[in-house]
Protein backbone atom coordinates (compact mmCIF):
# COMPACT_ATOMS: atom_id res chain seq x y z
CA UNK A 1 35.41 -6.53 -6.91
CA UNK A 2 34.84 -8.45 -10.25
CA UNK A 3 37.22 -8.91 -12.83
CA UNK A 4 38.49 -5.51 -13.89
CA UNK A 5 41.23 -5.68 -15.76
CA UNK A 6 42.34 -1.67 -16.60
CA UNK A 7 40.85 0.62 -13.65
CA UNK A 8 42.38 3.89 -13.26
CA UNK A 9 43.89 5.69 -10.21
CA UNK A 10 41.09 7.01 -7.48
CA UNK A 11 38.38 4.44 -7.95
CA UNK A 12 35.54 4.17 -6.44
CA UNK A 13 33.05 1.79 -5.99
CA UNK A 14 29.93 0.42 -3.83
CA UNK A 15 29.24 -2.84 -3.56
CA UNK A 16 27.56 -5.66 -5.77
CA UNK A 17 29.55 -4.44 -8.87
CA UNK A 18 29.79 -6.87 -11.76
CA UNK A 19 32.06 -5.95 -15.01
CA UNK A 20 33.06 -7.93 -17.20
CA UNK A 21 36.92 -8.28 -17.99
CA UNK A 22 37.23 -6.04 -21.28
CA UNK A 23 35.81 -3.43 -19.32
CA UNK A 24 37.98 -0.37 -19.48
CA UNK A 25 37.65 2.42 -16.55
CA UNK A 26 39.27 5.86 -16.39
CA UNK A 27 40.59 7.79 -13.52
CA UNK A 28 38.27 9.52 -11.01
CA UNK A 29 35.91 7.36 -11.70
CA UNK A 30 33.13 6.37 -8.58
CA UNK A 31 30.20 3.50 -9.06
CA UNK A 32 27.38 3.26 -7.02
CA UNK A 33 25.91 0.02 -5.54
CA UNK A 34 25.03 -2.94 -7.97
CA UNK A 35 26.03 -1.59 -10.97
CA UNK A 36 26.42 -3.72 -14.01
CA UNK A 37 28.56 -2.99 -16.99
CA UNK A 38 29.30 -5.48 -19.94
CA UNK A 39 31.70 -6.44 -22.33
CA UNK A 40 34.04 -4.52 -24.08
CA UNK A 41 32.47 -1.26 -22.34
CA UNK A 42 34.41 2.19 -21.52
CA UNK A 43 34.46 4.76 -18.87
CA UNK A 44 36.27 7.87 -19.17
CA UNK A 45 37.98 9.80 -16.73
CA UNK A 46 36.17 11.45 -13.73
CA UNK A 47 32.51 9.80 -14.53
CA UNK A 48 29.83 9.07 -11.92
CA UNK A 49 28.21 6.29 -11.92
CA UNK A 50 24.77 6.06 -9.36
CA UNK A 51 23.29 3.04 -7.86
CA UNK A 52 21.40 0.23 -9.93
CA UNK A 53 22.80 1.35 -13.21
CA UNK A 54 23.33 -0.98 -16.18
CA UNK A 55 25.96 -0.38 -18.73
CA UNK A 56 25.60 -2.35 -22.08
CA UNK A 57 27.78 -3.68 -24.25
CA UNK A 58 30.30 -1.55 -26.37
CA UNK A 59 29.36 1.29 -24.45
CA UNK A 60 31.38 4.67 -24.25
CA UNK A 61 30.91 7.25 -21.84
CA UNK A 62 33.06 9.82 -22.05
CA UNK A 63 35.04 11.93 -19.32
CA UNK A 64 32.76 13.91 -17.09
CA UNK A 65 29.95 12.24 -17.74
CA UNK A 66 27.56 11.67 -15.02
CA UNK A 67 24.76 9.06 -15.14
CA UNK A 68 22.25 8.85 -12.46
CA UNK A 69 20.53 6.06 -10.53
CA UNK A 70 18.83 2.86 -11.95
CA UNK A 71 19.73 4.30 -16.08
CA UNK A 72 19.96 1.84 -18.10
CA UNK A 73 22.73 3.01 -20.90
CA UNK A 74 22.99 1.39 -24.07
CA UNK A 75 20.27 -1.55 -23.99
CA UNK A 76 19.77 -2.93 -27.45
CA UNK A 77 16.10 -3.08 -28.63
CA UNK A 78 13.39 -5.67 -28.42
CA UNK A 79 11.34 -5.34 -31.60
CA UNK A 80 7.74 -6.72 -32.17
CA UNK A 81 7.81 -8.93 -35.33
CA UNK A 82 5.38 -6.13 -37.37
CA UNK A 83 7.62 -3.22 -35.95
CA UNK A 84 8.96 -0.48 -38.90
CA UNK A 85 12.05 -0.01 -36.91
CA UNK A 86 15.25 -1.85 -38.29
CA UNK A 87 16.54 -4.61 -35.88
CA UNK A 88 20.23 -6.01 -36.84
CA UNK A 89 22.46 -5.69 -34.27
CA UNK A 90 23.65 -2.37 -33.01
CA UNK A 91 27.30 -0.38 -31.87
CA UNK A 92 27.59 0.55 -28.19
CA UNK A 93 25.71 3.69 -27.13
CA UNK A 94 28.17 6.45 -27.01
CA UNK A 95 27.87 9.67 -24.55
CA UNK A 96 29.80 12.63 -25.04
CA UNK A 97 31.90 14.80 -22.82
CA UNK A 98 29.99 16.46 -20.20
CA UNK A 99 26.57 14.32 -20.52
CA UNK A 100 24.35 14.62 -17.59
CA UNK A 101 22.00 11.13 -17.83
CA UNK A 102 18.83 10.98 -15.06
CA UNK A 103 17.12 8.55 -12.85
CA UNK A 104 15.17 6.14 -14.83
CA UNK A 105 16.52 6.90 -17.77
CA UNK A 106 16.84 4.09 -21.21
CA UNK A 107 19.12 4.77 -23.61
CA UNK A 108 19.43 2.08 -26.72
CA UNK A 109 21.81 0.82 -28.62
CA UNK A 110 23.29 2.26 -31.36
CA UNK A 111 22.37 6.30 -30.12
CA UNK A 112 25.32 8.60 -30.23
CA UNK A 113 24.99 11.65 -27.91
CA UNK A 114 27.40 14.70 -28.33
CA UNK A 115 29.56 16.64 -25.40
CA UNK A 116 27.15 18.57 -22.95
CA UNK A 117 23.60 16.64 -23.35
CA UNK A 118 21.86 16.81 -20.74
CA UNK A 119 18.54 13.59 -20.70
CA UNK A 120 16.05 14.49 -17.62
CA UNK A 121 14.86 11.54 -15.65
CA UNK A 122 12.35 8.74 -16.86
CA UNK A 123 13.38 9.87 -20.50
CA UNK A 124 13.57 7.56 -23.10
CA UNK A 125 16.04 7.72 -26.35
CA UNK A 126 15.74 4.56 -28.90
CA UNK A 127 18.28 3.30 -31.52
CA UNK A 128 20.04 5.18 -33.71
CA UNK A 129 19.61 8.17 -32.52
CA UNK A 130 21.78 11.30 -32.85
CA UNK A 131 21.55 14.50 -30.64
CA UNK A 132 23.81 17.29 -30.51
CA UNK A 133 26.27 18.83 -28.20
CA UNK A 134 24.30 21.05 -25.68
CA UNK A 135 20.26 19.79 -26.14
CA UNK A 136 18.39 19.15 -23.83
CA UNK A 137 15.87 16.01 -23.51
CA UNK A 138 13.65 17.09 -20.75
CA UNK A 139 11.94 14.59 -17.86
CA UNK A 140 9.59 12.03 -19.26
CA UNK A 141 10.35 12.69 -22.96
CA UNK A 142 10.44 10.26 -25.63
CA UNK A 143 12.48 10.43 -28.38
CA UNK A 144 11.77 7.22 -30.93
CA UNK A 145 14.16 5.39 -32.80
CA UNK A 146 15.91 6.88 -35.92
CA UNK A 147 15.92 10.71 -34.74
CA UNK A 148 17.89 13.46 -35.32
CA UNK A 149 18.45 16.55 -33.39
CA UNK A 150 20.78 19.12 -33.27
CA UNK A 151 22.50 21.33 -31.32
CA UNK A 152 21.31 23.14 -28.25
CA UNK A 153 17.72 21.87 -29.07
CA UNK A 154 15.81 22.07 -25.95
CA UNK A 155 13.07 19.33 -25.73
CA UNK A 156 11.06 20.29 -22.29
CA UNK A 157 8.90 17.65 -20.41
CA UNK A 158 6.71 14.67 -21.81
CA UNK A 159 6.86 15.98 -25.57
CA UNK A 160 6.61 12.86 -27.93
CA UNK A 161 9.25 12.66 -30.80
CA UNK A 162 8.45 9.83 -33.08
CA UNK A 163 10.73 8.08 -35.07
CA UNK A 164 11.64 9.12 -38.75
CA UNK A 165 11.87 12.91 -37.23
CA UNK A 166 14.85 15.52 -38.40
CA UNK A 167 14.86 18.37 -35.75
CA UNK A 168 17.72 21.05 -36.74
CA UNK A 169 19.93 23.19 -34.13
CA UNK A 170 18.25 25.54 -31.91
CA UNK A 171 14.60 24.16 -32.22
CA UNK A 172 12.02 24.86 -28.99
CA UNK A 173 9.67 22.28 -28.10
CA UNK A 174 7.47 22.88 -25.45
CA UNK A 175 5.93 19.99 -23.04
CA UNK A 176 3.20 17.03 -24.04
CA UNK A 177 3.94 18.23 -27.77
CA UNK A 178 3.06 14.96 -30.00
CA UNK A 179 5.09 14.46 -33.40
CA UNK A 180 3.19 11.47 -35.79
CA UNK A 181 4.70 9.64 -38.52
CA UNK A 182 1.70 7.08 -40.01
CA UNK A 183 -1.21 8.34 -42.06
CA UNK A 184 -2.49 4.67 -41.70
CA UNK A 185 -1.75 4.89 -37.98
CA UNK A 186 -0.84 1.23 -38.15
CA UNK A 187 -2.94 -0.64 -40.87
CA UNK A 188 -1.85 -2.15 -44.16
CA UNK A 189 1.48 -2.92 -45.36
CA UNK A 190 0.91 0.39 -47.50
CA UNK A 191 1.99 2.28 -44.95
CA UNK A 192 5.62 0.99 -43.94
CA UNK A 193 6.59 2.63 -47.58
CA UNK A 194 5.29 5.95 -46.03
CA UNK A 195 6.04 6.07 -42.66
CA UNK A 196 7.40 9.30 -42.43
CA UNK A 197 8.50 11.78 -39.38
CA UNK A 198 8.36 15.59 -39.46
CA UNK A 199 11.11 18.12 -40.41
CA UNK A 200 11.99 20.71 -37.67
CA UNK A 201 14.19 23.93 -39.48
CA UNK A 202 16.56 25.89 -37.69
CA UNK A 203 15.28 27.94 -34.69
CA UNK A 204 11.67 27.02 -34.60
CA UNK A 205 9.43 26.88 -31.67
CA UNK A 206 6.80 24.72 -31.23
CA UNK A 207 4.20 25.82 -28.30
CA UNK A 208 2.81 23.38 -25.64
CA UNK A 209 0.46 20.45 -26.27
CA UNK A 210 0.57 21.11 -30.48
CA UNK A 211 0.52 18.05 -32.89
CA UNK A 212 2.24 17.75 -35.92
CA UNK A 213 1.20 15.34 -38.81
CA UNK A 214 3.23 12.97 -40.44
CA UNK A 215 5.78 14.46 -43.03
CA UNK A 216 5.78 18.10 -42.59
CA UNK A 217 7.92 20.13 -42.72
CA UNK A 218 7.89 23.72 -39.99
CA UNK A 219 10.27 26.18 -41.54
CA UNK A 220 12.96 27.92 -39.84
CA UNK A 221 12.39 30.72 -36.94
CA UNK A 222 8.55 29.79 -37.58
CA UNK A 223 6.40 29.84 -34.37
CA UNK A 224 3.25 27.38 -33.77
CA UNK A 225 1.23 28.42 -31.45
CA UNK A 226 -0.38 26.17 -27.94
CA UNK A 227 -2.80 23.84 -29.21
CA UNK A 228 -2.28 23.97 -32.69
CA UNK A 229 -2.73 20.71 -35.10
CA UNK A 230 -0.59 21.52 -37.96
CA UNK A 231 -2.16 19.69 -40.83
CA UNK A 232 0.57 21.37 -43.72
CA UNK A 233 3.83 22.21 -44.24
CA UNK A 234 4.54 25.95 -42.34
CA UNK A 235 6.42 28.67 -43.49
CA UNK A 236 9.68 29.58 -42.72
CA UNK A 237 9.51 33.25 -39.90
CA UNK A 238 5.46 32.53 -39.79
CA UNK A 239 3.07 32.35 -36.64
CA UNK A 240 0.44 29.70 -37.07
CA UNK A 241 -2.09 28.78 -34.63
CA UNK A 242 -5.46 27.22 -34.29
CA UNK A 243 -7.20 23.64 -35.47
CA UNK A 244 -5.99 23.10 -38.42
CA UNK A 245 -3.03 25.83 -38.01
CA UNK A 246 -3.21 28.68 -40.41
CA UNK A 247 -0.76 31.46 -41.00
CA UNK A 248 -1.66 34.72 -38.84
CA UNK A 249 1.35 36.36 -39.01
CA UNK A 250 4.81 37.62 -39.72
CA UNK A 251 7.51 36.27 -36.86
CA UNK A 252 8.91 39.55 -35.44
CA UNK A 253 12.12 40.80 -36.66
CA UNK A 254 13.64 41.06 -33.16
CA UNK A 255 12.90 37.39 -31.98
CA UNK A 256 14.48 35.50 -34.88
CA UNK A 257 17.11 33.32 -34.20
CA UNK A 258 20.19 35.48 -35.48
CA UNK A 259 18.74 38.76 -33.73
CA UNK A 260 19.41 37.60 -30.81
């Protein structure tokens, strides 16, 4: 075992561990094989560790926590020199209470999730992101740097969240949904002045396979519909559907948010 100075009682570990000496662990806490955890990193108490996972610096994962095999938690970013996306150097990644982390998974630098996330496996969060206690960030999602999302948000497979995007608490976004953020889709300097993400309000649901153009805004309880390119800002407690989404109707009064 490598240089650990502060391990607490009942610790567990495989073999091939390598930590470096500022590392802090709890009690209860159990490592797989060949896990890797770097400076100045904490564990709380009765966290699970898998095999083949790498811990970055500053890290904080908090008691309960469980993190699955070969996640990478808390890697700092590798930025292309025409990238939008800020790259100074980043705090630890922190994971609340109760977070369930899968196989696969990256997590970056500088992303703060709350108690009781759970991240599905071969998801992706970037820097600076901030999720809230009780979402969900469902298998093969990616969630781009500079997000926000609240609590009990449920994010369901291979949905694309772009960066720039504000998604508020108890939003609904079904799988292979694709958020945009550039109008200019990557040309002229123009465009890192706009680059803008979309606004998710309170409660909305966004069907399977929609796409939502850069800088709108979908209002609170409003519903869009499978399929739909949504071209405009919608309504709060409106249906929209179609290509490009228009209004069809009235949300019902019994499946808005605080009905149920």
């Amino acid at each position: 075992m490598a240089n650990l100075p502060t391990v607490g009682d009942n610790f567990e570990h495989g073999i091939g561990i390598v930590a470096h000496p500022s590392v802090i662990i709890g009690d209860n806490v159990s490592l797989g094989h060949h896990v890797v955890i770097e400076p100045d990193a904490k564990i709380g108490d009765n966290v699970r560790i898998g095999n083949h996972v790498s811990v970055g610096r500053g890290a904080k994962i908090s008691n309960g926590c469980v993190v699955a095999d070969f996640a990478v938690v808390g890697r700092p970013p590798a930025l292309s020199v025409r990238s939008t996306a800020k790259g100074e150097d980043l705090p630890g990644v922190e994971l609340g209470a109760g977070c369930k982390i899968g196989s696969h998974t990256v997590l970056m630098a500088g992303t703060t999730l709350d108690a009781l996330v759970v991240v599905g496996d071969n998801a992706g969060v970037r820097e600076r992101c901030t999720i809230g206690k009780e979402s969900v960030i469902g298998r093969g999602v990616t969630v781009e740097n500079d997000t926000e999302i609240g609590e009990r948000v449920k994010i369901q497979s291979g949905a694309y969240i772009t960066a720039y995007v504000t998604i508020e608490d108890d939003v609904f976004v079904a799988p292979m949904v694709v958020t945009t953020n550039d109008n200019f889709m990557g040309r002229t300097e123009e465009r890192r002045e706009q680059v803008k993400g979309c606004t998710i309000r309170r409660g909305a649901r966004i069907g399977g396979g929609a796409h939502l153009l850069p800088g709108i805004e979908i209002g609170e309880d409003a519903f869009v519909a499978t399929a739909a390119v949504v071209t405009k800002d919608v309504p709060p407690r409106t249906l929209v559907m179609g290509v490009p989404a228009r209004v069809v109707r009235e949300v019902p009064e019994e499946q808005l948010l605080d009905n149920q």
